[in-house]
Protein backbone atom coordinates (compact mmCIF):
# COMPACT_ATOMS: atom_id res chain seq x y z
CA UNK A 1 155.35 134.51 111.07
CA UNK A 2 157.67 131.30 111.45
CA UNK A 3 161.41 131.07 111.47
CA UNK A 4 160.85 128.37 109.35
CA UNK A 5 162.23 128.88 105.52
CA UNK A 6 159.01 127.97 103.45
CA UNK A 7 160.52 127.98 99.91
CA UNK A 8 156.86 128.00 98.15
CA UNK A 9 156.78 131.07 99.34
CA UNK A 10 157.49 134.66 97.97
CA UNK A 11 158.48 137.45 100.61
CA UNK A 12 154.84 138.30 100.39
CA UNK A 13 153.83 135.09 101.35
CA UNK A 14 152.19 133.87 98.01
CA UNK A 15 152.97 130.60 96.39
CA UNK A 16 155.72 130.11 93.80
CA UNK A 17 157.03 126.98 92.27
CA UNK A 18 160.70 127.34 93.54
CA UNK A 19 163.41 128.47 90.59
CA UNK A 20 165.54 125.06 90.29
CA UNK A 21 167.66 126.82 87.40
CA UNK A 22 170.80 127.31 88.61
CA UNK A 23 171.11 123.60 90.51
CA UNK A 24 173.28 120.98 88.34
CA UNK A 25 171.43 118.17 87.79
CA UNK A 26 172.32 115.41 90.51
CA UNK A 27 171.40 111.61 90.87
CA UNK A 28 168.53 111.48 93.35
CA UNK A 29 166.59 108.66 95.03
CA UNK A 30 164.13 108.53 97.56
CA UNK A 31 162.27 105.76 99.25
CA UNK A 32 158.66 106.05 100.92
CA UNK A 33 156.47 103.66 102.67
CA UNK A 34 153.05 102.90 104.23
CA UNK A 35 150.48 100.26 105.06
CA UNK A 36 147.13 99.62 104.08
CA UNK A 37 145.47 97.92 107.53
CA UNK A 38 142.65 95.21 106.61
CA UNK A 39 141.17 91.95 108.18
CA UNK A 40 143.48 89.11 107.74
CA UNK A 41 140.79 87.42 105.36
CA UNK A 42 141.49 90.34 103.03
CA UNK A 43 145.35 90.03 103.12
CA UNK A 44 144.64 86.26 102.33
CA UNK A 45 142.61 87.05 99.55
CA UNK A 46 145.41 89.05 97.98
CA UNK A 47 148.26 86.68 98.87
CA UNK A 48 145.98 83.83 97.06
CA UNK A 49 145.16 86.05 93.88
CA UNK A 50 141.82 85.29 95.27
CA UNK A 51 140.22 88.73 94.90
CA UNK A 52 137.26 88.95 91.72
CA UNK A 53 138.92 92.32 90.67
CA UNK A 54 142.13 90.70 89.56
CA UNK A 55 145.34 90.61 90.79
CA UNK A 56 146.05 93.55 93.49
CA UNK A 57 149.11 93.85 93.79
CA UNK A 58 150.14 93.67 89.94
CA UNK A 59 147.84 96.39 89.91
CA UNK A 60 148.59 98.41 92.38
CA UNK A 61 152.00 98.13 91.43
CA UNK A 62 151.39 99.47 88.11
CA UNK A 63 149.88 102.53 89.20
CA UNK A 64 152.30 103.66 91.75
CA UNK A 65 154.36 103.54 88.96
CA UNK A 66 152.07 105.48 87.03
CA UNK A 67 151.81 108.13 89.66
CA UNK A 68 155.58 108.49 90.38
CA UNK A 69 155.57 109.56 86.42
CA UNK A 70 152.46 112.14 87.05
CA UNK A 71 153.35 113.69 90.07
CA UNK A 72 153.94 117.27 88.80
CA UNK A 73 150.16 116.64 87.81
CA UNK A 74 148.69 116.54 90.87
CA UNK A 75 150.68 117.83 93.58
CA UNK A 76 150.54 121.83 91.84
CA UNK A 77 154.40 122.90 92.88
CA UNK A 78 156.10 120.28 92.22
CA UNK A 79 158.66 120.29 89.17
CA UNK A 80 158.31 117.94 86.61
CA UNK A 81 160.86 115.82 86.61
CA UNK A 82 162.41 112.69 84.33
CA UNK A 83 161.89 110.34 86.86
CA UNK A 84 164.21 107.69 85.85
CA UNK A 85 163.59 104.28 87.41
CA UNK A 86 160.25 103.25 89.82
CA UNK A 87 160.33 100.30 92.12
CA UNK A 88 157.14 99.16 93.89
CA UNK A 89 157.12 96.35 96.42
CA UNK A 90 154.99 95.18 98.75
CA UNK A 91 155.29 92.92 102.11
CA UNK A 92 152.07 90.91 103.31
CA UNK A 93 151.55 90.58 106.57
CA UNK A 94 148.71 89.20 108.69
CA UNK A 95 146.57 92.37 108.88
CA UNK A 96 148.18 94.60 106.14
CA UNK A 97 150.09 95.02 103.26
CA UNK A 98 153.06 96.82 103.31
CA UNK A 99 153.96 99.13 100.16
CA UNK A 100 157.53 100.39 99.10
CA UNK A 101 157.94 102.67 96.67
CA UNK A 102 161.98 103.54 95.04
CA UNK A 103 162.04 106.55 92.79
CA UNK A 104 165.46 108.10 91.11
CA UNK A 105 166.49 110.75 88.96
CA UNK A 106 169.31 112.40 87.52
CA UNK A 107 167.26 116.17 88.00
CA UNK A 108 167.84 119.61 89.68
CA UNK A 109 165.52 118.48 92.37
CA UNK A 110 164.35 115.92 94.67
CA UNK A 111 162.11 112.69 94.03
CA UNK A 112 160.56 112.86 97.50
CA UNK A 113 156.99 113.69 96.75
CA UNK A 114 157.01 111.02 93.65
CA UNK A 115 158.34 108.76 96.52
CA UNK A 116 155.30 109.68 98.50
CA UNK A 117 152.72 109.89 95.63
CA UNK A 118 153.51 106.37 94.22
CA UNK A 119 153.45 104.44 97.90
CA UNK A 120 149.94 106.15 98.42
CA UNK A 121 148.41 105.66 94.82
CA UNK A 122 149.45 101.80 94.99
CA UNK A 123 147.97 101.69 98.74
CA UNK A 124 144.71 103.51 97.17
CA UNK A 125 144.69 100.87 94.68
CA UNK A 126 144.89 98.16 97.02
CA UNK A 127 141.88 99.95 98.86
CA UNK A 128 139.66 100.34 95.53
CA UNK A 129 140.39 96.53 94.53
CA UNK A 130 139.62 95.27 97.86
CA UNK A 131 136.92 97.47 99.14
CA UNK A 132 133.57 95.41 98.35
CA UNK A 133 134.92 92.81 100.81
CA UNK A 134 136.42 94.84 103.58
CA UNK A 135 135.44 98.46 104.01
CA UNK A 136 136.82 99.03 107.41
CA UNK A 137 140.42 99.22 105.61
CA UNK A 138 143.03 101.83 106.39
CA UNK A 139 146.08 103.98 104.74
CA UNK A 140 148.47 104.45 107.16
CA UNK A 141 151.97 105.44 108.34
CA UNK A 142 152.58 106.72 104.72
CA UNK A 143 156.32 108.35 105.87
CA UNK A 144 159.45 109.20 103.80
CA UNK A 145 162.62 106.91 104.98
CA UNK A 146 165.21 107.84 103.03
CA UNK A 147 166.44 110.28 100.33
CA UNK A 148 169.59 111.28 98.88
CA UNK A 149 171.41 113.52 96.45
CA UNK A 150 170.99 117.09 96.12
CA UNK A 151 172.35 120.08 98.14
CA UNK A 152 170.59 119.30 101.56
CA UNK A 153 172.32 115.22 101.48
CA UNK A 154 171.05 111.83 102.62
CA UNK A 155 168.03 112.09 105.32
CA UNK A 156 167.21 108.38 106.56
CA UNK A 157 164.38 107.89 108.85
CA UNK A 158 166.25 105.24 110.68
CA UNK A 159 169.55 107.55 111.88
CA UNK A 160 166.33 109.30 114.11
CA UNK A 161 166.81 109.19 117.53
CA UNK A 162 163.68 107.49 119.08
CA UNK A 163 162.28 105.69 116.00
CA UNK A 164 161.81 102.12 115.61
CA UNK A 165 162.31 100.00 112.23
CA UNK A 166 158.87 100.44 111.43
CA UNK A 167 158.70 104.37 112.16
CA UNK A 168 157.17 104.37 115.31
CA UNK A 169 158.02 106.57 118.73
CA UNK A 170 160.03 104.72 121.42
């Protein structure tokens, strides 16, 4: 077996939501990101409100919100937690948009995965609003970059030896 401390894990090896209890409740924030890759007629579209569905990125703002709030819903060990303030943002570029997702709490336990889950819901809804004019789109890249609060401190993507800005290898 690994050396590597799964906490969803009994000694048996059987899944258990971890016991949070005894933490004090901490401010927490964590920051996620990822791109949804299209043709540059598509990221047009969007930057010109252009697309039949309505606005996309109003949208798809809206529901990353929305799925920050319901992550304890879908992800099955994850705590529910009072998520406290959502920020969505995106970035247009010439082939993609980029998607930003800010989540804190005051909580027992990190906002990572409602980091995570917001960023891809928003890029998902990007996908659905867009897909009748470019099917060849892709989700990518979706990577935590930052996080802080809490017992194990700050983690930023960018203090990684051999990363670029953008989360790539060098």
């Amino acid at each position: 077996m690994s050396e590597l401390p799964f906490t969803h894990l009994d000694p048996l090896g059987r899944a258990r939501m971890v016991d949070v209890t005894p933490k004090e409740p901490t401010h927490r924030r964590a920051l996620a990101r990822c791109k949804v890759f299209m043709r540059p007629e598509t990221t047009a579209a969007i930057a010109n409100r252009e697309v039949k569905k309505g606005d996309v990125l109003a949208v798809a703002r809206v529901a990353g919100i929305q799925a920050a709030k319901r992550t304890s819903d879908m992800i099955p060990l994850c705590h529910p937690l009072l998520v406290g303030a959502v920020s969505i943002n995106f970035e247009i570029g010439d082939d993609f948009v980029a998607v930003e997702a800010h989540v804190d709490t005051v909580d027992r336990t990190g906002v990572e995965m409602e980091a995570l889950h917001a960023a891809s819901t928003a890029a998902l809804t990007i996908y659905d609003m867009c897909k009748s004019a470019d099917r060849a789109m892709v989700i990518g890249d979706l990577t935590l970059w930052e996080k802080t609060g809490g017992r194990s401190g700050t983690f930023r993507r960018s203090d990684l030896d051999g990363v670029d800005g953008d989360g790539h290898a060098v």
